[in-house]
C-alpha atoms as a PDB file:
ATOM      1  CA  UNK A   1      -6.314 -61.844 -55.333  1.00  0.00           C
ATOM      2  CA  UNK A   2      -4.968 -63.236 -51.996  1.00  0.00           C
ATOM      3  CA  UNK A   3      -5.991 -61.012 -49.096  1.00  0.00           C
ATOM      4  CA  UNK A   4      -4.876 -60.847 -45.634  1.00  0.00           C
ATOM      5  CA  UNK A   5      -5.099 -58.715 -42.307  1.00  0.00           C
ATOM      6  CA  UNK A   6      -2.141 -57.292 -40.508  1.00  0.00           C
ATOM      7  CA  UNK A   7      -1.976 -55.771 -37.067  1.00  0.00           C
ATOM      8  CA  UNK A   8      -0.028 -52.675 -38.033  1.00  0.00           C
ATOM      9  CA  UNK A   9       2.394 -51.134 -34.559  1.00  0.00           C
ATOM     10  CA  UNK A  10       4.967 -48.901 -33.863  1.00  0.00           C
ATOM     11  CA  UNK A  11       8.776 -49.660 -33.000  1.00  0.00           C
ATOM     12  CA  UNK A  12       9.965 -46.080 -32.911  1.00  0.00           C
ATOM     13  CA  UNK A  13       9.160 -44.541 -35.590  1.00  0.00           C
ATOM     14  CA  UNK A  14       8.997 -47.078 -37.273  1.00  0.00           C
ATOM     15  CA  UNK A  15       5.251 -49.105 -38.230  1.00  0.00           C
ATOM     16  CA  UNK A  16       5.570 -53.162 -38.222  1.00  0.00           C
ATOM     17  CA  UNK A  17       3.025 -55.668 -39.746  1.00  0.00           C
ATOM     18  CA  UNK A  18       2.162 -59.352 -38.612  1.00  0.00           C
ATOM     19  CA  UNK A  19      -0.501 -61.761 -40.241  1.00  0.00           C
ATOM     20  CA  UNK A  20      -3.675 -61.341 -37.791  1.00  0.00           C
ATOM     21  CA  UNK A  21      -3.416 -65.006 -37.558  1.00  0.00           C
ATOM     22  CA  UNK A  22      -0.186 -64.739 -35.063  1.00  0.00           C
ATOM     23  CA  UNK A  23      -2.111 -62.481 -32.890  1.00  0.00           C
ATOM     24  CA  UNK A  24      -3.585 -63.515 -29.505  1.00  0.00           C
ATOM     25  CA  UNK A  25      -4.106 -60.493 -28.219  1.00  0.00           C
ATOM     26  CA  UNK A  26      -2.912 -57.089 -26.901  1.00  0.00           C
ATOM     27  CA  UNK A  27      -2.750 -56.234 -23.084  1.00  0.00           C
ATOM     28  CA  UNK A  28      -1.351 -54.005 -20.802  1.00  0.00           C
ATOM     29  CA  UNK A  29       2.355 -54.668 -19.946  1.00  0.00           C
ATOM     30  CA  UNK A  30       2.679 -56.373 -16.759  1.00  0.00           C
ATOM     31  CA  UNK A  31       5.189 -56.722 -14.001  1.00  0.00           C
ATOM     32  CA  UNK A  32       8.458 -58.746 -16.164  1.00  0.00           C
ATOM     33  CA  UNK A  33      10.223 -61.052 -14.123  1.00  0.00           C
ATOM     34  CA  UNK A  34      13.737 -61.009 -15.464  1.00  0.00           C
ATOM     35  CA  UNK A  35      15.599 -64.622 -16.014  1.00  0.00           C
ATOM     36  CA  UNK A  36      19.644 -64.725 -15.792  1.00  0.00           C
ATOM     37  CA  UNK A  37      21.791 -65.448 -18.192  1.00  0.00           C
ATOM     38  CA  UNK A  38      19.162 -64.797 -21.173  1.00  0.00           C
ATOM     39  CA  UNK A  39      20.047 -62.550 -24.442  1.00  0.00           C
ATOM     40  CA  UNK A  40      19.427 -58.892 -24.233  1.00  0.00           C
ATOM     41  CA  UNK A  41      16.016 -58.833 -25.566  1.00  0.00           C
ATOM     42  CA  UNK A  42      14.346 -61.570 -23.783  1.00  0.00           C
ATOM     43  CA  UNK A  43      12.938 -59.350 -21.216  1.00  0.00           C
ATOM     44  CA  UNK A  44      11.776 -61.847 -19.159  1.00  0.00           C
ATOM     45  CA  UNK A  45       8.788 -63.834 -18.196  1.00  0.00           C
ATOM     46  CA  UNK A  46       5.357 -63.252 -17.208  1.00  0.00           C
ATOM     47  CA  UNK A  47       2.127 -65.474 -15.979  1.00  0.00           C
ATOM     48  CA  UNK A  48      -0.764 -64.608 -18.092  1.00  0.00           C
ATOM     49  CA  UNK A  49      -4.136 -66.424 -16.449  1.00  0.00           C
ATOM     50  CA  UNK A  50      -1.946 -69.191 -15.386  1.00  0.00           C
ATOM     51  CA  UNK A  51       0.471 -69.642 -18.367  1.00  0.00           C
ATOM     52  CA  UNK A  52       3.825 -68.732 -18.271  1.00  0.00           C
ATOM     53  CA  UNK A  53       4.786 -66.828 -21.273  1.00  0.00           C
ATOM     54  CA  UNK A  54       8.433 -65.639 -22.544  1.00  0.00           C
ATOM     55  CA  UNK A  55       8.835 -61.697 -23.515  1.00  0.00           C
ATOM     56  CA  UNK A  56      10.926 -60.123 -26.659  1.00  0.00           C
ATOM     57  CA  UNK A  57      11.657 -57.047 -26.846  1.00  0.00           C
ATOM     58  CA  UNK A  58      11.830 -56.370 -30.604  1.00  0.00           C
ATOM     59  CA  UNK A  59      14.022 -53.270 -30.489  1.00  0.00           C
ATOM     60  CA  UNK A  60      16.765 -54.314 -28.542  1.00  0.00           C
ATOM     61  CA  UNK A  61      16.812 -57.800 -31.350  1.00  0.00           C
ATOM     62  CA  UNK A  62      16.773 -55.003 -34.299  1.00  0.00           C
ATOM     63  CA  UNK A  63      19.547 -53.069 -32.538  1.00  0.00           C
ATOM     64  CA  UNK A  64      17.183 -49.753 -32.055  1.00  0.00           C
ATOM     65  CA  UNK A  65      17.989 -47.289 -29.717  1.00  0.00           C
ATOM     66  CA  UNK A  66      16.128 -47.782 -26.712  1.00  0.00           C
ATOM     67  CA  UNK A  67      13.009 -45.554 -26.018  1.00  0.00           C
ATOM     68  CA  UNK A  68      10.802 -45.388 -22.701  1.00  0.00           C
ATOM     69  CA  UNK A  69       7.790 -47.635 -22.944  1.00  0.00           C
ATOM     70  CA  UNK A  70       4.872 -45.116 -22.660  1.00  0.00           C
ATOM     71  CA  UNK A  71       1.197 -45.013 -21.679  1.00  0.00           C
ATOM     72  CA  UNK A  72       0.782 -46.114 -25.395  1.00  0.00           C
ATOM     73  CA  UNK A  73       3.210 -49.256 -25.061  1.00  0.00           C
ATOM     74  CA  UNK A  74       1.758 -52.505 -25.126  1.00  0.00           C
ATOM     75  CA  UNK A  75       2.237 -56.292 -24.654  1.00  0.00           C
ATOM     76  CA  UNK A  76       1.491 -58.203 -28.360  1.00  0.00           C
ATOM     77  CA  UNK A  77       0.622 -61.787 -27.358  1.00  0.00           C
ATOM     78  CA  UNK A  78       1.680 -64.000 -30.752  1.00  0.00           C
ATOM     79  CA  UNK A  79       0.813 -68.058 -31.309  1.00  0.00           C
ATOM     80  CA  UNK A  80       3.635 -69.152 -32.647  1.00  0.00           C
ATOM     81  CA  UNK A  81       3.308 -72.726 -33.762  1.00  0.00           C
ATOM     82  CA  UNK A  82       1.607 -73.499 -30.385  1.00  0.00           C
ATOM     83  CA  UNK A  83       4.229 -71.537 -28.615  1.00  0.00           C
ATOM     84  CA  UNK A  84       2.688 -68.074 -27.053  1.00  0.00           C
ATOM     85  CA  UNK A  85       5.287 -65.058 -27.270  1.00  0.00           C
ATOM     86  CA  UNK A  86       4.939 -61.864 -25.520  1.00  0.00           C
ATOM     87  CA  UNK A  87       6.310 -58.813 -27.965  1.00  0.00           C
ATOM     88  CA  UNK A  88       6.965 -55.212 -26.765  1.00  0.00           C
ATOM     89  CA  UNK A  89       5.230 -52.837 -29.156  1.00  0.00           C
ATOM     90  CA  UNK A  90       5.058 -48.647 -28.626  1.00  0.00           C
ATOM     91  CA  UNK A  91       1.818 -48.464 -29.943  1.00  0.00           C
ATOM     92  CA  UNK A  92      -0.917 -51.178 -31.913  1.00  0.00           C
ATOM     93  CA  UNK A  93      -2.343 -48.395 -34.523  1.00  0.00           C
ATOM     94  CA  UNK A  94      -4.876 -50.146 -36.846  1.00  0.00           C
ATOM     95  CA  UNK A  95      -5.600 -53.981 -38.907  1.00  0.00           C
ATOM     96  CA  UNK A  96      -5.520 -53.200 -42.333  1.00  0.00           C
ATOM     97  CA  UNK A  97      -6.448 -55.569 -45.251  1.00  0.00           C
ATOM     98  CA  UNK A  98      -3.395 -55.937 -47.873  1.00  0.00           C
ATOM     99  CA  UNK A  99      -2.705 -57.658 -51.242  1.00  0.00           C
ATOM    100  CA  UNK A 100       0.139 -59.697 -51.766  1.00  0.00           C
ATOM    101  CA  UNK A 101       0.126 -58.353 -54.888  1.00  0.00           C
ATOM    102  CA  UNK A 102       0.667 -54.680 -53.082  1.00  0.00           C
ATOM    103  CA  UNK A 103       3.887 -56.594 -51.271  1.00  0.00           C
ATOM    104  CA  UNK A 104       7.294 -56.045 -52.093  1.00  0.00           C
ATOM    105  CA  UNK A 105       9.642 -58.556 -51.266  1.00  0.00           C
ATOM    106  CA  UNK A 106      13.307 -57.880 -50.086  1.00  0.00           C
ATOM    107  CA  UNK A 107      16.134 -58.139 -52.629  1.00  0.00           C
ATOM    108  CA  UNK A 108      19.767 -57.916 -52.672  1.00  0.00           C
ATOM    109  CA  UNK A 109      21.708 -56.895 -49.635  1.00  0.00           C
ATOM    110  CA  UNK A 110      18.512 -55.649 -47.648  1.00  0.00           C
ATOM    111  CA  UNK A 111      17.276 -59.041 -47.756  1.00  0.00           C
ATOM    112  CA  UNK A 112      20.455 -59.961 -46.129  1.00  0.00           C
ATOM    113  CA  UNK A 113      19.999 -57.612 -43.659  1.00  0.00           C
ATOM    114  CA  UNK A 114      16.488 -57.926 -42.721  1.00  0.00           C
ATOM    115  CA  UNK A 115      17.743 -61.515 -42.099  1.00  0.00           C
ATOM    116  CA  UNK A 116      14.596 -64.031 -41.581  1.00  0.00           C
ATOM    117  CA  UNK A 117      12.348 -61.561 -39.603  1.00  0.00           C
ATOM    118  CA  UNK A 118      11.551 -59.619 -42.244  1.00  0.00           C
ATOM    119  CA  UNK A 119       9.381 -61.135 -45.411  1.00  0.00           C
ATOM    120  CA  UNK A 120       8.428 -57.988 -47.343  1.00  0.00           C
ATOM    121  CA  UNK A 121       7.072 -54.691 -47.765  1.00  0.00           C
ATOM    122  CA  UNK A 122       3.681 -53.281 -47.799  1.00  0.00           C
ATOM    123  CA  UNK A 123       3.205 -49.558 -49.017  1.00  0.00           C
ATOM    124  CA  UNK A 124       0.207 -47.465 -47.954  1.00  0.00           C
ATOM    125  CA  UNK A 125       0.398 -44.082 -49.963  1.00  0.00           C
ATOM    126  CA  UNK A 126       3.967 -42.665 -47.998  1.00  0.00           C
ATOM    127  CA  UNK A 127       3.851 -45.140 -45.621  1.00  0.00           C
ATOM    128  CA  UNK A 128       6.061 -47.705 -45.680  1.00  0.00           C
ATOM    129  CA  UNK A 129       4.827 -51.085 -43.157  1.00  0.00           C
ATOM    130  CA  UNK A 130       7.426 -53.565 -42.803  1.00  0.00           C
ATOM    131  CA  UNK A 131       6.502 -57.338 -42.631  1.00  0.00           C
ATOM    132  CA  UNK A 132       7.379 -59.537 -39.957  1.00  0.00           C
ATOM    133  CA  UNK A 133       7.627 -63.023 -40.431  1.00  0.00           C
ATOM    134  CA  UNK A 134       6.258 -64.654 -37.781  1.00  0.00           C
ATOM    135  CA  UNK A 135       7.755 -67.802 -37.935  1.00  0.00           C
ATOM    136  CA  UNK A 136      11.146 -66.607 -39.254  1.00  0.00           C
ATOM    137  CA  UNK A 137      11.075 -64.517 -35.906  1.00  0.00           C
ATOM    138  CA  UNK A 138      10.624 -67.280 -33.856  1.00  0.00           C
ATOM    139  CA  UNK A 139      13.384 -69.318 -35.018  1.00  0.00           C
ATOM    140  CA  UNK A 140      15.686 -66.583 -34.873  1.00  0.00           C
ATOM    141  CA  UNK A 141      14.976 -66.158 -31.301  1.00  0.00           C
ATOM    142  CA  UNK A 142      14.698 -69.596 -30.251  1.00  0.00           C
END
């Protein structure tokens, strides 16, 4: 059985997953400084202990409706492939150990949909957690 560890947040309403092994850490959102001419959810930049680090705002990419970051909101710092990403979250709730065996993947037309961010499913009693792919994310951003 093939276990991993997600860091399970909040977009919304909505809870998100990401293999442990993207995350950095989680901090406080800092001052953004914006950059022209970028897509709508690059936020911006920001210098974190001397390295400059780009910031997503996963929302406005999944075409949410926008919410006000609260005292809750916080600053997801991912390793991408040796490439640090800042992502927006509304709340980092718990890790949580899963089995890919408990994943379901996405067929059919919400495959489509989910496009190359999302890789799968993972279902926690009612709770429904979906997957990013961390890598798939990237490349659709960059």
């Amino acid at each position: 059985m093939d276990l991993n560890q997600l860091i399970v947040f909040n977009l919304g309403n909505e809870e998100y997953g990401i293999n442990i092994s993207f995350a950095k850490e989680i901090v406080r959102i800092p001052q953004i400084t914006k950059v022209p001419n970028m897509p709508a959810f690059m936020e911006g930049i920001i210098d974190l202990r001397g390295q400059v680090i780009p910031i997503v705002d996963p929302k406005k990419k999944f075409g949410f409706a926008q919410t006000e970051r609260g005292i809750d909101s916080k600053l997801l710092i991912l390793d991408l492939e040796g490439m640090n990403l800042g992502v927006i979250v509304d709340d980092v709730s718990e890790v949580v150990n899963i089995s890919e065996n408990n994943v379901e993947s996405l067929n059919g037309k919400i495959g489509l949909i989910g496009g190359k961010s999302i890789e799968g499913i993972y279902k926690i009693d009612e709770r429904l957690i979906l997957l990013i792919n961390a890598l798939g994310f990237k490349n659709e951003i960059f």
